[in-house]
N, C-alpha and C. Protein backbone atom coordinates (compact mmCIF):
# COMPACT_ATOMS: atom_id res chain seq x y z
N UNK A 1 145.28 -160.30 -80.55
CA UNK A 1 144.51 -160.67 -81.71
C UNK A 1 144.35 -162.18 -81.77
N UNK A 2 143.38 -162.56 -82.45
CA UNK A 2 142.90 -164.16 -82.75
C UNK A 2 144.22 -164.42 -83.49
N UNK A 3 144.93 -165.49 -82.78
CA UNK A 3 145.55 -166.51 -83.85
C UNK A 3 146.93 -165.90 -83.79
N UNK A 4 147.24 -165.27 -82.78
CA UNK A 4 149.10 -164.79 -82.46
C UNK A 4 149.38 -166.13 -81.56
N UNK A 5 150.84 -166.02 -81.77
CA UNK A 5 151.25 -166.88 -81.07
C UNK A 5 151.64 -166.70 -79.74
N UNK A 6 152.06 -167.68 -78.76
CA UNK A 6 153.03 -167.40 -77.45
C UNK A 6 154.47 -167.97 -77.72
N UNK A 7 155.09 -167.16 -76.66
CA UNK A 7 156.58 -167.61 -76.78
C UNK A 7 157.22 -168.83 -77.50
N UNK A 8 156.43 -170.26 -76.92
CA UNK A 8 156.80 -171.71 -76.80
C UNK A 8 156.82 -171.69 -78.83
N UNK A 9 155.16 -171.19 -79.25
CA UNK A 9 155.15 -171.60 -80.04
C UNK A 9 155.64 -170.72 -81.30
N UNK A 10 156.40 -169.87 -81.01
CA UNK A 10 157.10 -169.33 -81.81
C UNK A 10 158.56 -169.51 -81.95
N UNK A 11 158.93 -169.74 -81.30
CA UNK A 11 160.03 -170.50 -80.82
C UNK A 11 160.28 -172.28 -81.57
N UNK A 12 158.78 -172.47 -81.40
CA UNK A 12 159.00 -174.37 -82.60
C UNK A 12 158.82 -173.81 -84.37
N UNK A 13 158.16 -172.53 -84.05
CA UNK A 13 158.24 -172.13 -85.80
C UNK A 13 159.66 -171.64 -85.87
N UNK A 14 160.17 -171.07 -85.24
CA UNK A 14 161.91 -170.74 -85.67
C UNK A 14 162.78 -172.15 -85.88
N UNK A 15 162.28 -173.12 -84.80
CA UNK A 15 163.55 -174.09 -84.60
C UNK A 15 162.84 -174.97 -86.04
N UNK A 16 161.70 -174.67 -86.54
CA UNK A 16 161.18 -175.67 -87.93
C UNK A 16 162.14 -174.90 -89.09
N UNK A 17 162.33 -173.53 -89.17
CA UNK A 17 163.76 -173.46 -90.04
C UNK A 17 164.85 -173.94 -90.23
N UNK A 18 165.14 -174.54 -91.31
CA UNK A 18 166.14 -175.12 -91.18
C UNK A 18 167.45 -174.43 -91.11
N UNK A 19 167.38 -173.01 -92.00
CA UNK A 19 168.47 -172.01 -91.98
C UNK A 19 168.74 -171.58 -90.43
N UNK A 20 167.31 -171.17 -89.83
CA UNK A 20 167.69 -170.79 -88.60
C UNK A 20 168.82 -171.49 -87.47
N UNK A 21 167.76 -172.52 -87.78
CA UNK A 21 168.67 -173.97 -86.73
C UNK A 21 170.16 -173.70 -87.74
N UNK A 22 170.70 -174.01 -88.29
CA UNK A 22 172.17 -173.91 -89.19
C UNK A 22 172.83 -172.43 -88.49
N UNK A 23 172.02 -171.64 -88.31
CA UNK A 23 172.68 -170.21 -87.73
C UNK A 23 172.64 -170.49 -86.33
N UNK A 24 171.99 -171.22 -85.65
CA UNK A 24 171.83 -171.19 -83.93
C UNK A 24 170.98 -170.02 -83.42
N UNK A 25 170.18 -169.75 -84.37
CA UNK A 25 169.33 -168.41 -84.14
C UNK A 25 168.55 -169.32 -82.42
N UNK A 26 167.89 -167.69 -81.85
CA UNK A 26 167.00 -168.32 -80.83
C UNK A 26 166.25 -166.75 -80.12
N UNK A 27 164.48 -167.45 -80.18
CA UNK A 27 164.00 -166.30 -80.02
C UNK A 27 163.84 -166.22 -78.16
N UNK A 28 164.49 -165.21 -78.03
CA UNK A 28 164.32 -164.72 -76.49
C UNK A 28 163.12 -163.83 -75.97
N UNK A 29 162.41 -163.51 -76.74
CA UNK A 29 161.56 -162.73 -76.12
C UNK A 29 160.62 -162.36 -77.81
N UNK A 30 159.33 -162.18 -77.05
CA UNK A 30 158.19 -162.35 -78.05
C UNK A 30 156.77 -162.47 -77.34
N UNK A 31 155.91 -160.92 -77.77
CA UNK A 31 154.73 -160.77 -77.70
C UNK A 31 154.45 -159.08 -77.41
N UNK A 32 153.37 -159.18 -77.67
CA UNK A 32 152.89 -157.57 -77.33
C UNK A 32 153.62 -156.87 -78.50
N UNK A 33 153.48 -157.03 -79.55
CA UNK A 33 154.21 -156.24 -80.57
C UNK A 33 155.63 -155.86 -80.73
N UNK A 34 156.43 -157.08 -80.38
CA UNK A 34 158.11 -157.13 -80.22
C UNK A 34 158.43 -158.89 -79.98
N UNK A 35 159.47 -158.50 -80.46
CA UNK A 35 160.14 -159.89 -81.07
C UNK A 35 161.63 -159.61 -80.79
N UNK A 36 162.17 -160.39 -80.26
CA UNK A 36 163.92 -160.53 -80.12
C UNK A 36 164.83 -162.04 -80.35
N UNK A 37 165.86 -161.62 -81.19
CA UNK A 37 165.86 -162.91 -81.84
C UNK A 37 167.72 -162.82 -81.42
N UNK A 38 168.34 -163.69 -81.26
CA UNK A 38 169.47 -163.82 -80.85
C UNK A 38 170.19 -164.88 -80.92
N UNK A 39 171.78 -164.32 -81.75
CA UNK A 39 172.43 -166.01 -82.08
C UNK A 39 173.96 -165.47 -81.66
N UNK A 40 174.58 -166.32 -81.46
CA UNK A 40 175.95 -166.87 -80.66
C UNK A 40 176.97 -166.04 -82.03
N UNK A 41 177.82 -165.54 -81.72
CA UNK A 41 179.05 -164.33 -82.91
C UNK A 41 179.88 -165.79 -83.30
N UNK A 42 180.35 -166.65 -84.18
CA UNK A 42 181.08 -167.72 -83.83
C UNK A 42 181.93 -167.68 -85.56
N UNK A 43 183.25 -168.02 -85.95
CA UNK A 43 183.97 -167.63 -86.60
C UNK A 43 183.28 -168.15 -88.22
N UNK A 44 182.62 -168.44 -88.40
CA UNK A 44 181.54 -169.50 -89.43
C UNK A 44 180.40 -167.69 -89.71
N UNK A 45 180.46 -167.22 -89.32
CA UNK A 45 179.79 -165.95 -89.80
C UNK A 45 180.04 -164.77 -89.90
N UNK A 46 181.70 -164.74 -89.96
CA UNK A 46 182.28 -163.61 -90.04
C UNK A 46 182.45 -163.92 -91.66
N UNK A 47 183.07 -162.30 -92.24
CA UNK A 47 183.53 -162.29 -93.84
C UNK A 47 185.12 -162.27 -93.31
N UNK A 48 185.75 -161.39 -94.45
CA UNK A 48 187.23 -161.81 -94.04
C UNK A 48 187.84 -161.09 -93.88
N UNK A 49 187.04 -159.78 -93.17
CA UNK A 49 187.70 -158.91 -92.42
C UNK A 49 187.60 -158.78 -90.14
N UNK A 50 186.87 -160.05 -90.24
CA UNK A 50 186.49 -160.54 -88.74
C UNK A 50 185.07 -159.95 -88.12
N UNK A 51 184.49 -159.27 -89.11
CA UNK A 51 183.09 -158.83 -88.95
C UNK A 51 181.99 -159.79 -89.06
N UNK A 52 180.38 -159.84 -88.76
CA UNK A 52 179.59 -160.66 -89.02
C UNK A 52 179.03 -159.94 -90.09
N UNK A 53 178.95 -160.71 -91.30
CA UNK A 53 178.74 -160.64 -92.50
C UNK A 53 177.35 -160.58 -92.05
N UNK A 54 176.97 -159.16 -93.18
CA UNK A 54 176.27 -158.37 -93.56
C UNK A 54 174.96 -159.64 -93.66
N UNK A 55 174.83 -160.22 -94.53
CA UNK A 55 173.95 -161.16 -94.63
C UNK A 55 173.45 -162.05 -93.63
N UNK A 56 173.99 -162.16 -92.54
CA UNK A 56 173.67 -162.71 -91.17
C UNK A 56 172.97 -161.18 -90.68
N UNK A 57 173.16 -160.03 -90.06
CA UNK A 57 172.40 -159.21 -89.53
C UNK A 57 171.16 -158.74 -90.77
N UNK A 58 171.12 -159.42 -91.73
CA UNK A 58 169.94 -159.41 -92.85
C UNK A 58 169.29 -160.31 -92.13
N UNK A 59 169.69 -161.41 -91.74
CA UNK A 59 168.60 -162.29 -92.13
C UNK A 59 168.01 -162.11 -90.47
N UNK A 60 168.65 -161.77 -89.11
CA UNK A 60 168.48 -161.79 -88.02
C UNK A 60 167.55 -160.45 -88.32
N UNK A 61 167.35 -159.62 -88.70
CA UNK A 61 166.60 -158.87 -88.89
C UNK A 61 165.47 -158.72 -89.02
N UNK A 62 165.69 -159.56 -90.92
CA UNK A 62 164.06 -160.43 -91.53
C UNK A 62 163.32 -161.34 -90.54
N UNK A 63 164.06 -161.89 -90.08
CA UNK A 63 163.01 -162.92 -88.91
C UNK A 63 162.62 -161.99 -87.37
N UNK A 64 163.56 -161.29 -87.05
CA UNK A 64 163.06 -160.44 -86.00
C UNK A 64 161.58 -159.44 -86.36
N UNK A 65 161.57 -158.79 -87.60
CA UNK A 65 160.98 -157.96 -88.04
C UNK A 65 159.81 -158.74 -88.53
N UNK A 66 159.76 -160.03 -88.85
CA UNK A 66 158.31 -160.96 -89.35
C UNK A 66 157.83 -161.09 -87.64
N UNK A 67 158.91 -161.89 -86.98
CA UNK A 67 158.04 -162.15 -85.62
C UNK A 67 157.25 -161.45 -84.56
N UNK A 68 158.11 -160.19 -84.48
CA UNK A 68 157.43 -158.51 -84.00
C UNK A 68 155.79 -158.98 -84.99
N UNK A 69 155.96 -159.20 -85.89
CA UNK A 69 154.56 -158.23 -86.76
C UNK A 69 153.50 -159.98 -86.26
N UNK A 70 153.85 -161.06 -85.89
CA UNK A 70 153.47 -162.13 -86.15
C UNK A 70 152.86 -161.96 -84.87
N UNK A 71 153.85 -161.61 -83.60
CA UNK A 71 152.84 -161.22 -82.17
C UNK A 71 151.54 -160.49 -82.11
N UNK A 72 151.50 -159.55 -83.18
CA UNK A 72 150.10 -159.19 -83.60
C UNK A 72 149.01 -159.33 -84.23
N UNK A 73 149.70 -160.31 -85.23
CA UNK A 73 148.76 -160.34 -86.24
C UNK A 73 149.11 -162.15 -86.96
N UNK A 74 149.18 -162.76 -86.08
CA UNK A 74 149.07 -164.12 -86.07
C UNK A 74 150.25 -164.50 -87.19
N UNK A 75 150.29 -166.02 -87.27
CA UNK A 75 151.22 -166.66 -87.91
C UNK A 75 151.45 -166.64 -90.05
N UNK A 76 150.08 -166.19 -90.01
CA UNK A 76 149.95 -165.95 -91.52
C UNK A 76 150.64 -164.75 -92.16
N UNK A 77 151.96 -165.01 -92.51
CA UNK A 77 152.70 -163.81 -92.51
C UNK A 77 153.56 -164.06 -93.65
N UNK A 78 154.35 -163.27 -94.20
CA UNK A 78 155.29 -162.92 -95.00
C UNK A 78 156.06 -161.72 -95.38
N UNK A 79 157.33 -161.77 -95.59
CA UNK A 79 158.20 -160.35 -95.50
C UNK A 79 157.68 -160.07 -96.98
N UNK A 80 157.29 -158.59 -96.85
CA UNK A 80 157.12 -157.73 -98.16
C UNK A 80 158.21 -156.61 -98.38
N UNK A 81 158.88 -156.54 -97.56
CA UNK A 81 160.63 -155.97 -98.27
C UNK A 81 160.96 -155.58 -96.46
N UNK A 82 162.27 -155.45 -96.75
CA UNK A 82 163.28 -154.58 -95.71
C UNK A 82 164.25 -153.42 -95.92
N UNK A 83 164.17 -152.78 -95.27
CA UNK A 83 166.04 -151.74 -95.61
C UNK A 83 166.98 -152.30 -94.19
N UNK A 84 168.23 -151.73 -94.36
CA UNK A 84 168.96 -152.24 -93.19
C UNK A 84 169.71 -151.36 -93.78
N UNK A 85 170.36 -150.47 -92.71
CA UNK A 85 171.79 -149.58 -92.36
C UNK A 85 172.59 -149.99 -91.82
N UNK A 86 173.61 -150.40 -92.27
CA UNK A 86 174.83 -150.71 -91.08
C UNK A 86 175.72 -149.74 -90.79
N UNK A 87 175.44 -149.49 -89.30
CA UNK A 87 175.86 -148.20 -88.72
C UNK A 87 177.52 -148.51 -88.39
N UNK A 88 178.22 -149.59 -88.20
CA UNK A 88 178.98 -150.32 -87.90
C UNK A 88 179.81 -151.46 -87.58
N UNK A 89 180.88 -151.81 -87.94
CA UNK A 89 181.27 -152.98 -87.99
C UNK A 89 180.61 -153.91 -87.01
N UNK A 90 180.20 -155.09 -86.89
CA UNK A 90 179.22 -156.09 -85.92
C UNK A 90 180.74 -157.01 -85.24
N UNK A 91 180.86 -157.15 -84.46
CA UNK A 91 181.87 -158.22 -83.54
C UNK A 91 181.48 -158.22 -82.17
N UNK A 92 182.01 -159.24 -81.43
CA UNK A 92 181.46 -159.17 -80.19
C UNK A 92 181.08 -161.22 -79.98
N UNK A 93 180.24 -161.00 -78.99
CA UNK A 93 179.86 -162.27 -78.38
C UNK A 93 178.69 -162.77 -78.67
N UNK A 94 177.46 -161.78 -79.10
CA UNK A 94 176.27 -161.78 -79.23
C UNK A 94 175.96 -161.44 -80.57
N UNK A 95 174.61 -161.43 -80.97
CA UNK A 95 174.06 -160.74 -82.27
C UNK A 95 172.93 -160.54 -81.54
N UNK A 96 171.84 -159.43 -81.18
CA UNK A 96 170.49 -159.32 -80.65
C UNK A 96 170.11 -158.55 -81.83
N UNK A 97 169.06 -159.00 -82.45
CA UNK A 97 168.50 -158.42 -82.91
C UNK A 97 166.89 -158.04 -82.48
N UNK A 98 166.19 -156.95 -82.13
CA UNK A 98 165.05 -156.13 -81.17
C UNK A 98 164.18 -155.71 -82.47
N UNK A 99 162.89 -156.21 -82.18
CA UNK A 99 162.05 -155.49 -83.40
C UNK A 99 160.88 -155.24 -82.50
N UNK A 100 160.07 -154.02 -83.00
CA UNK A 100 158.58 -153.86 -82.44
C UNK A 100 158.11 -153.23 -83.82
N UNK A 101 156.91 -153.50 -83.52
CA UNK A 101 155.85 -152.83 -84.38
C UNK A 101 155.67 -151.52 -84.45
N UNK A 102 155.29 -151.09 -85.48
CA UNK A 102 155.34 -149.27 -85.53
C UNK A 102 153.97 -149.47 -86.01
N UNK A 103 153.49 -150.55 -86.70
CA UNK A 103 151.75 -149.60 -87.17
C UNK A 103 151.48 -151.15 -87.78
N UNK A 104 150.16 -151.50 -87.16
CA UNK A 104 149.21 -152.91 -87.57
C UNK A 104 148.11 -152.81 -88.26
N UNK A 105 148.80 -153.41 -89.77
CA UNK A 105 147.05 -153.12 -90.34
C UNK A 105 146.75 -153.82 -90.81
N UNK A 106 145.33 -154.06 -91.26
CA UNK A 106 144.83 -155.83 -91.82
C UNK A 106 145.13 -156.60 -92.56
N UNK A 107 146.11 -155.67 -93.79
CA UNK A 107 147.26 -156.65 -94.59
C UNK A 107 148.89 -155.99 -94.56
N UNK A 108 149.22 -155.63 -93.57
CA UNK A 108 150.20 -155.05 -93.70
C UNK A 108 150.81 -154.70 -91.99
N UNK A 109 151.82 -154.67 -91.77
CA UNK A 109 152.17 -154.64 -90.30
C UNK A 109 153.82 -153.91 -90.73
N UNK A 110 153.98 -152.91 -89.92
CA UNK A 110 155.18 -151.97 -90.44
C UNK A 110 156.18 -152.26 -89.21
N UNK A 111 157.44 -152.69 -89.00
CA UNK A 111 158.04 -152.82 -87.91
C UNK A 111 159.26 -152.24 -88.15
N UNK A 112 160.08 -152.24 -87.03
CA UNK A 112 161.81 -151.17 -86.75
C UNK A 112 162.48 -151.96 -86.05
N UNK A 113 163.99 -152.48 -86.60
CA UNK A 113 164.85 -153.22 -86.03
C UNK A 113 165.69 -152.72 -85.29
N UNK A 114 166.21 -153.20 -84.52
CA UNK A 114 167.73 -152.46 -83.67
C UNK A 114 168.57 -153.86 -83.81
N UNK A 115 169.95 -153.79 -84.32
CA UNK A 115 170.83 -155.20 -84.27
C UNK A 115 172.08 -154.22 -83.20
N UNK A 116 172.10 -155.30 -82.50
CA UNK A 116 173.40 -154.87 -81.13
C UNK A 116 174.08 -156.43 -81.19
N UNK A 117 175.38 -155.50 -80.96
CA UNK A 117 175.97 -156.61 -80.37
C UNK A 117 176.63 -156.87 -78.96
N UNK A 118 176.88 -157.51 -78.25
CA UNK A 118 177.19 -157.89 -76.70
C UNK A 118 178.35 -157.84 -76.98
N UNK A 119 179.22 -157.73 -76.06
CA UNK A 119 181.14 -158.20 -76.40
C UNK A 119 180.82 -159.05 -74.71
N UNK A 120 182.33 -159.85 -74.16
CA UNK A 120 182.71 -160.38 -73.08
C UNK A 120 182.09 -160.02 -71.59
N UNK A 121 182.28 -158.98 -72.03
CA UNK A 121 181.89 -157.49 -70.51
C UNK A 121 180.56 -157.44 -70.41
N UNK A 122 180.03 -157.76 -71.78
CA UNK A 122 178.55 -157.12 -71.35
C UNK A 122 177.95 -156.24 -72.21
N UNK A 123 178.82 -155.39 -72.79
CA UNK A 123 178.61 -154.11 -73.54
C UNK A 123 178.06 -153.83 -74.62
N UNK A 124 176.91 -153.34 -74.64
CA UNK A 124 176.34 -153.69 -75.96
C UNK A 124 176.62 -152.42 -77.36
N UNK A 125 176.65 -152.75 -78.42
CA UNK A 125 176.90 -151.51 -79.45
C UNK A 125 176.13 -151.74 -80.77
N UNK A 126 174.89 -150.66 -80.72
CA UNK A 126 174.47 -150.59 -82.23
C UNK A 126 175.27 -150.53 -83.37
N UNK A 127 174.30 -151.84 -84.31
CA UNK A 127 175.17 -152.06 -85.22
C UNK A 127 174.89 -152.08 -86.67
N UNK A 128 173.72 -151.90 -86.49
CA UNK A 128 172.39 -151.66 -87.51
C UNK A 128 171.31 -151.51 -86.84
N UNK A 129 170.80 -150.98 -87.92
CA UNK A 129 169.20 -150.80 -88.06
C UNK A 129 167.97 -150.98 -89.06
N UNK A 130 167.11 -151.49 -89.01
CA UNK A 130 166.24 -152.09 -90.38
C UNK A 130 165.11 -151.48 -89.68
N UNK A 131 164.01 -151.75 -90.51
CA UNK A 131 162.69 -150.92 -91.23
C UNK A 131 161.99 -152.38 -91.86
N UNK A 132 160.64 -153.27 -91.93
CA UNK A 132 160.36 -153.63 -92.44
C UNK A 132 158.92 -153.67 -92.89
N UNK A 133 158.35 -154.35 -93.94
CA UNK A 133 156.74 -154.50 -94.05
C UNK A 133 156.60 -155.84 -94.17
N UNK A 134 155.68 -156.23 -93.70
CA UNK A 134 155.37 -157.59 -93.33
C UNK A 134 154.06 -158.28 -93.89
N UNK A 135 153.55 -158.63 -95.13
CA UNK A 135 152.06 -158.80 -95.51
C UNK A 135 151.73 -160.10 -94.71
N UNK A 136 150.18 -159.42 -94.58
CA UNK A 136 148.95 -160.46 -93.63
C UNK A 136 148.60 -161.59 -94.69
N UNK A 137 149.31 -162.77 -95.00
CA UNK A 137 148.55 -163.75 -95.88
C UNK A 137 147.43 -164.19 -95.41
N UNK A 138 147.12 -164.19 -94.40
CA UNK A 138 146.35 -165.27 -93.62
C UNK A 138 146.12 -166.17 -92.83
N UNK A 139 145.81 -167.09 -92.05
CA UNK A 139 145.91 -167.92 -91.25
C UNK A 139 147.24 -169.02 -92.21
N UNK A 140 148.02 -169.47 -90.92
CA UNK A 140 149.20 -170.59 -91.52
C UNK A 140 148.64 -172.01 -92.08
N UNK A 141 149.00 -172.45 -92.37
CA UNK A 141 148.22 -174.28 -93.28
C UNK A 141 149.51 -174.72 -92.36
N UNK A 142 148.37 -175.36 -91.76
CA UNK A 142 148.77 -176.76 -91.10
C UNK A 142 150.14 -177.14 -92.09
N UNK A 143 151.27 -178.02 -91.29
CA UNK A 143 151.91 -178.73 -91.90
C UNK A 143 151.83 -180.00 -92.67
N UNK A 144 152.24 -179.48 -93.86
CA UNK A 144 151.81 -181.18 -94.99
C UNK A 144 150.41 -181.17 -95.83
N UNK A 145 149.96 -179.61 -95.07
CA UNK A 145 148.34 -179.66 -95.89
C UNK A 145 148.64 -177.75 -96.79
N UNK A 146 149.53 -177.61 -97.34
CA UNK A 146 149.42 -176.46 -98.24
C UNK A 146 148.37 -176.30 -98.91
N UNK A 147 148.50 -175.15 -99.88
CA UNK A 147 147.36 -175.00 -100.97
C UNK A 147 147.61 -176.05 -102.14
N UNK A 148 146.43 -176.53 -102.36
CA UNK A 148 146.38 -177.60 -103.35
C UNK A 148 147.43 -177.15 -104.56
C-alpha cells in the first residue's frame, strides 16, 4: 500500500520513542503484514516474583500489534484497544513479541500477537497472547508540524 513503511524506517519511528528506547525495545523484522519486536529479559523488568511484569509484555505487544497493522496500512495509525492472555509466567533471555495481520480495512486493521520467550539454550515458550485493533488516522504529520 501507498505510504507503509520499510524496515530502516520503522525502526527510526520505534527508536523516536522514548519509552521504547528506556525498554531497549528493537524491531527485528517488519513488512508484508507482520511485525516483530524484541527486547533483552534484564532484572529492571521483572515484578517481585522474577517474572517480566505484565505491563512490559503489554506494551511489547501494543507496539508489535500497531507495527504489523502499520506494514499495511502506512504510518497513520493508532491503537484502538487490545486483550492479552497470559498463558504463563515470562522469564528467560528474550521477550519476542510476533504480530501479523488478520484483516485490513480502510479505518481499521485487526492483528494477533504471540509473546515468547528465549531462555540460554535457545528455547522458546509461549507466554502470551494478544488480539488488537488498530485505527487508520491517516497519513503521519511530519515532525514539529502537528495539527494546528
Amino acid at each position: 500500500m501507498p505510504g507503509t513503511l520499510g524496515l530502516e524506517p520503522a525502526r527510526e519511528t520505534l527508536a523516536a520513542q522514548p519509552f521504547s528506547a528506556l525498554l531497549g525495545a528493537r524491531l527485528t523484522a517488519f513488512g508484508e503484514g507482520e511485525a516483530t519486536l524484541e527486547l533483552n529479559i534484564r532484572e529492571e523488568l521483572l515484578q517481585q516474583y522474577g517474572f517480566v511484569h505484565g505491563g512490559v509484555l503489554a506494551y511489547a505487544a501494543d507496539n508489535a500489534l500497531t507495527f504489523a497493522a502499520g506494514s499495511v496500512a502506512g504510518s497513520g495509525l493508532i491503537t484502538a484497544g487490545f486483550t492479552i492472555d497470559y498463558l504463563r509466567p515470562a522469564t528467560g533471555e528474550t521477550l519476542r513479541a510476533h504480530a501479523r495481520v488478520v484483516r485490513a480495512g480502510r479505518t481499521r486493521v485487526v492483528c494477533r500477537c504471540d509473546l515468547l520467550t528465549t531462555d540460554v539454550a535457545g528455547v522458546e515458550t509461549l507466554c502470551a497472547v494478544a488480539q488488537g485493533t488498530v485505527s487508520v488516522t491517516g497519513p503521519a504529520d511530519p515532525p514539529g508540524r502537528g495539527p494546528a
